[in-house]
C-alpha atoms as a PDB file:
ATOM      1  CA  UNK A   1       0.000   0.000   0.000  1.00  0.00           C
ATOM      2  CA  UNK A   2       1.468   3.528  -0.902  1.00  0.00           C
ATOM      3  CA  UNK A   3       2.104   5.837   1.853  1.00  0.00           C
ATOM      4  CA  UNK A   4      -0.335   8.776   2.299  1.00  0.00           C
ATOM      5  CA  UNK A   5       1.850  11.044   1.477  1.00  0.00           C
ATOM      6  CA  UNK A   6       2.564   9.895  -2.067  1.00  0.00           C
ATOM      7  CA  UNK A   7      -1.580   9.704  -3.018  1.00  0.00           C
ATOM      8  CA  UNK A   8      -2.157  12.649  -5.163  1.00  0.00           C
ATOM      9  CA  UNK A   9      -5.381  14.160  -2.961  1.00  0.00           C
ATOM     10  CA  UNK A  10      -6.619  16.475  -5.819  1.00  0.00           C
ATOM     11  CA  UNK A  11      -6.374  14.123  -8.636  1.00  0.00           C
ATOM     12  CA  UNK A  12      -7.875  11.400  -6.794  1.00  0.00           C
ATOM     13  CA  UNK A  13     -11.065  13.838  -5.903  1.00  0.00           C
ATOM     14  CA  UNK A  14     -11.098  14.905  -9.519  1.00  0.00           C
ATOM     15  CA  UNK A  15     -11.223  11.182 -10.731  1.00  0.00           C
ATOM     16  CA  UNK A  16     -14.160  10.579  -7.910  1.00  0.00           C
ATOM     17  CA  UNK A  17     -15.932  13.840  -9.167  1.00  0.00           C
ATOM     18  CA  UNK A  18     -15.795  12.868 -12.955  1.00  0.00           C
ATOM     19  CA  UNK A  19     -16.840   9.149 -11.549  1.00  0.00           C
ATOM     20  CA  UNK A  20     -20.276  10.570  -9.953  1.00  0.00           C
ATOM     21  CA  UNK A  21     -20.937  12.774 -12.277  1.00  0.00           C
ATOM     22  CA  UNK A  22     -21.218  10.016 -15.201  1.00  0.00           C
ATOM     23  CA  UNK A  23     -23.331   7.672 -12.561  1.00  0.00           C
ATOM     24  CA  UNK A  24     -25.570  10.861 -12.101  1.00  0.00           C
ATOM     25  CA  UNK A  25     -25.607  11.435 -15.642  1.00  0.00           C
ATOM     26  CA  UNK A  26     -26.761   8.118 -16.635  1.00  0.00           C
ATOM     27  CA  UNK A  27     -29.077   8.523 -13.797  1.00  0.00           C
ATOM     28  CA  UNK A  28     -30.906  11.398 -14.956  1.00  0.00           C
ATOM     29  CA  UNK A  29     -31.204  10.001 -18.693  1.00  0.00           C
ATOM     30  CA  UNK A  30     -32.634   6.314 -17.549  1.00  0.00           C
ATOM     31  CA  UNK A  31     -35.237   9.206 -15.438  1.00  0.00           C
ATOM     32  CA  UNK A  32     -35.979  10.823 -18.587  1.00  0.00           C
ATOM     33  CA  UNK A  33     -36.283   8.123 -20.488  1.00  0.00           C
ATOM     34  CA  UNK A  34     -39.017   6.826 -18.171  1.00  0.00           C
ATOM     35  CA  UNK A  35     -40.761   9.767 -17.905  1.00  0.00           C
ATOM     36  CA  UNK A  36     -40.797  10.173 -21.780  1.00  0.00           C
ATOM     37  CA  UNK A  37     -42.351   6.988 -22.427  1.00  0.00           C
ATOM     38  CA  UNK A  38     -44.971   7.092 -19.879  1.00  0.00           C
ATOM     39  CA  UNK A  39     -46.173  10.415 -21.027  1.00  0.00           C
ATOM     40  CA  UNK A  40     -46.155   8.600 -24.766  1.00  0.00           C
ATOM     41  CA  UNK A  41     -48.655   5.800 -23.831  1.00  0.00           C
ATOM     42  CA  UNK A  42     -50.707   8.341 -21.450  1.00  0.00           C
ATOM     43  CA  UNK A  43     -51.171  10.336 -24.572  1.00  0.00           C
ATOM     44  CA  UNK A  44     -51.185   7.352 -26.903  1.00  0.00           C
ATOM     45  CA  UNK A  45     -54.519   5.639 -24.516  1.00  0.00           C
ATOM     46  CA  UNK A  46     -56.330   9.061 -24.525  1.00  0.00           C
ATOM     47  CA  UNK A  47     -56.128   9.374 -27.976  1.00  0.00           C
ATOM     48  CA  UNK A  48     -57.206   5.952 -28.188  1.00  0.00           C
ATOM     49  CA  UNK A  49     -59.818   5.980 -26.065  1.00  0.00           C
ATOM     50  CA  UNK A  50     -61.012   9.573 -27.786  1.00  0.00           C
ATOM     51  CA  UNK A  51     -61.013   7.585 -30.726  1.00  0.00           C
ATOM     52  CA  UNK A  52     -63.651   4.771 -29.400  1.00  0.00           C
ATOM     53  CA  UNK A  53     -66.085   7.683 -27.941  1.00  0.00           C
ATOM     54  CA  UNK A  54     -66.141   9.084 -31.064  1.00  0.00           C
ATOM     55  CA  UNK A  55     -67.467   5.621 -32.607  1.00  0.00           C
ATOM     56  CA  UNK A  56     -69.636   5.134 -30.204  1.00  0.00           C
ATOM     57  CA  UNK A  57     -71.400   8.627 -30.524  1.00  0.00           C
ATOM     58  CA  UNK A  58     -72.221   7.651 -34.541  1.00  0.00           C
ATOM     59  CA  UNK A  59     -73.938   5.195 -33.932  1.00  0.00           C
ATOM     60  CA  UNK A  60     -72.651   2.672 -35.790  1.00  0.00           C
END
């Protein structure tokens, strides 16, 4: 093991920094990923279901 005094203390925060920083980056686009394709089929079933009242009010 290296002795303490030969660890380089700001390159070893920098590497930890850059480290988090891509965990919270892939974080935040699995988030938006989620959100985007929830708000797709929301808006994909309304439409949908738009689409059978409007069916149903023909009469047909």
């Amino acid at each position: 093991m290296p002795n303490l005094s030969e660890i380089d203390l700001g390159s070893a925060l920098l590497s930890t920094v850059i480290l988090v920083g891509f965990i919270a980056t892939a974080f935040a686009f699995v988030k938006l990923t989620i959100i985007g394709i929830n708000y797709v089929k929301a808006n994909y079933l309304k439409q949908k279901e738009e689409h059978k009242e409007e069916k149903k009010l023909k009469g047909f």
